[in-house]
Protein backbone atom coordinates (compact mmCIF):
# COMPACT_ATOMS: atom_id res chain seq x y z
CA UNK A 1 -27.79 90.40 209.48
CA UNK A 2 -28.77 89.77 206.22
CA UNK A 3 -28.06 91.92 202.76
CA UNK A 4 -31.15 92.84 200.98
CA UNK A 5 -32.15 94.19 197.81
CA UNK A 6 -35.90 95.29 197.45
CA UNK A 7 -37.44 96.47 194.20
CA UNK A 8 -40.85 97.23 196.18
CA UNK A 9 -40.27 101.05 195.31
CA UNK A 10 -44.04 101.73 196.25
CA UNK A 11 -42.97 100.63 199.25
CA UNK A 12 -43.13 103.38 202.57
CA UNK A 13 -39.76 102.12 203.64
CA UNK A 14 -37.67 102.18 200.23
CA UNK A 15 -35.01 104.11 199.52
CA UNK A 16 -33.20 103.55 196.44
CA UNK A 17 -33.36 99.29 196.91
CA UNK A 18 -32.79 99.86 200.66
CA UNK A 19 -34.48 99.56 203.41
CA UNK A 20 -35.41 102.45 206.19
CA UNK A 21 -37.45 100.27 208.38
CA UNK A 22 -34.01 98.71 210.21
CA UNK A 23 -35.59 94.79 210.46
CA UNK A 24 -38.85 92.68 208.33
CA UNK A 25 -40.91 90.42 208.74
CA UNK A 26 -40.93 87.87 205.90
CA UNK A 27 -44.81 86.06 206.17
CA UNK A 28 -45.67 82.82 204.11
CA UNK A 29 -46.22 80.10 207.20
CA UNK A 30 -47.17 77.28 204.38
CA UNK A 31 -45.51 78.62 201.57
CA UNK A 32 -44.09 76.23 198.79
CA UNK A 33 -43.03 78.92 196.41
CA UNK A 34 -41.82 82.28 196.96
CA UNK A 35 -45.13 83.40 195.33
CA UNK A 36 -46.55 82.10 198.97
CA UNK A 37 -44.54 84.81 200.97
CA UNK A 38 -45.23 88.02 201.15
CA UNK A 39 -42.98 90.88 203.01
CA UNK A 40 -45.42 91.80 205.83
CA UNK A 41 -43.64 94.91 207.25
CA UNK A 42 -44.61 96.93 203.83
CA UNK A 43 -46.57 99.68 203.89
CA UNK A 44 -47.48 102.08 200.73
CA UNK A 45 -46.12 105.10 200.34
CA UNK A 46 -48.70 107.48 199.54
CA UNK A 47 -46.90 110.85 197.71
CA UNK A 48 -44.15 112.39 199.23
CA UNK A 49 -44.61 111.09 202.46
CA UNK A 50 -41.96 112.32 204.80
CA UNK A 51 -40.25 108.96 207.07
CA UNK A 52 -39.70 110.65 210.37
CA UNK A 53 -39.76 108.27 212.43
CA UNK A 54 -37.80 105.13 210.93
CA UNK A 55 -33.78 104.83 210.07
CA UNK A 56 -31.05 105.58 207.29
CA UNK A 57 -31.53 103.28 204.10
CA UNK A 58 -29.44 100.53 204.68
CA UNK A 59 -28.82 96.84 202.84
CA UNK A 60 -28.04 94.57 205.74
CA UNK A 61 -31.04 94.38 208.33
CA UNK A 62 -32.35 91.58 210.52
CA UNK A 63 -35.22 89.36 208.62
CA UNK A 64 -37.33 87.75 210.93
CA UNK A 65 -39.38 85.22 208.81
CA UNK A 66 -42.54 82.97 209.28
CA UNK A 67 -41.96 80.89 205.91
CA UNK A 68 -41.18 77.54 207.71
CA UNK A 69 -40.73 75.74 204.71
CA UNK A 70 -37.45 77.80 203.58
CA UNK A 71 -34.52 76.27 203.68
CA UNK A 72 -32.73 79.94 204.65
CA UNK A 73 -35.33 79.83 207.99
CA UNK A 74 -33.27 79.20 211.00
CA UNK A 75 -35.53 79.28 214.17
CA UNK A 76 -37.84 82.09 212.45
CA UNK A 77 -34.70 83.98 211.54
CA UNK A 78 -33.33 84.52 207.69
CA UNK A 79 -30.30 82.98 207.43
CA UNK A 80 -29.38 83.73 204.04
CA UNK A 81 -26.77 86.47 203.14
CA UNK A 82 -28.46 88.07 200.87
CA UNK A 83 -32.01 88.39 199.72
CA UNK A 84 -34.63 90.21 197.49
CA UNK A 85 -38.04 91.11 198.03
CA UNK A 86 -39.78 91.76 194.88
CA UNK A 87 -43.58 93.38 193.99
CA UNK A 88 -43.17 96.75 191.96
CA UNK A 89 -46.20 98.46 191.99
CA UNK A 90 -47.29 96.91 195.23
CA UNK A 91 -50.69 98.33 196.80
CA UNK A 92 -50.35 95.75 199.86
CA UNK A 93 -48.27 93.09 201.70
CA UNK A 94 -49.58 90.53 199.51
CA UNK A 95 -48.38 91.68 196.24
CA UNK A 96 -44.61 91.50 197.20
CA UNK A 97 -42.90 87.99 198.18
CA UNK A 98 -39.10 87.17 199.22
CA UNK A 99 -37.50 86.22 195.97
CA UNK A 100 -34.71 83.88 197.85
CA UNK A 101 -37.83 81.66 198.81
CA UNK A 102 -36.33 77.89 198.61
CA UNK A 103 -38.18 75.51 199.60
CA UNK A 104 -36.38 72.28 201.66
């Protein structure tokens, strides 16, 4: 599992840097730059939205990521220990991108 950090607070699944969703999907298939990737499991939170349905806020989840170029991509897996996803004030996937992006 890897540790991450995410300062997407618009995001549905942030809770105080953590995650609630349990596992992500890092996108960015031809990325060069982390400004080519893009954290495709977000979803905006929209008020006081209640999560229900998704886990505890935690810092070390699974990353599952598409951004073949990454040197921290091991067969579509993350194999960093720790990452950040970064896009405050994020309306949509696309505005947020996986600030450990390096590209091999």
């Amino acid at each position: 599992m890897t540790r991450l950090d995410c300062s997407v607070t618009n995001c549905y699944y942030n809770d105080d840097r953590c995650c609630c969703k349990g596992d992500i999907m890092v996108d960015g298939k031809d990325a060069k730059r982390a400004q080519g990737t893009c954290c495709s499991s977000f979803r905006e939170k929209k008020g006081d939205a209640a999560r229900n349905a998704v886990n505890s806020p935690d810092k070390n989840i699974d990353v599952d990521c598409k951004a073949c170029n990454c040197v921290h991509n091991e067969d579509c897996k993350c194999a960093a220990e720790h990452i950040g996803i970064g896009g405050r004030g994020a309306c949509q996937c696309g505005e947020t991108e996986c600030m450990t992006f390096c590209c091999k």
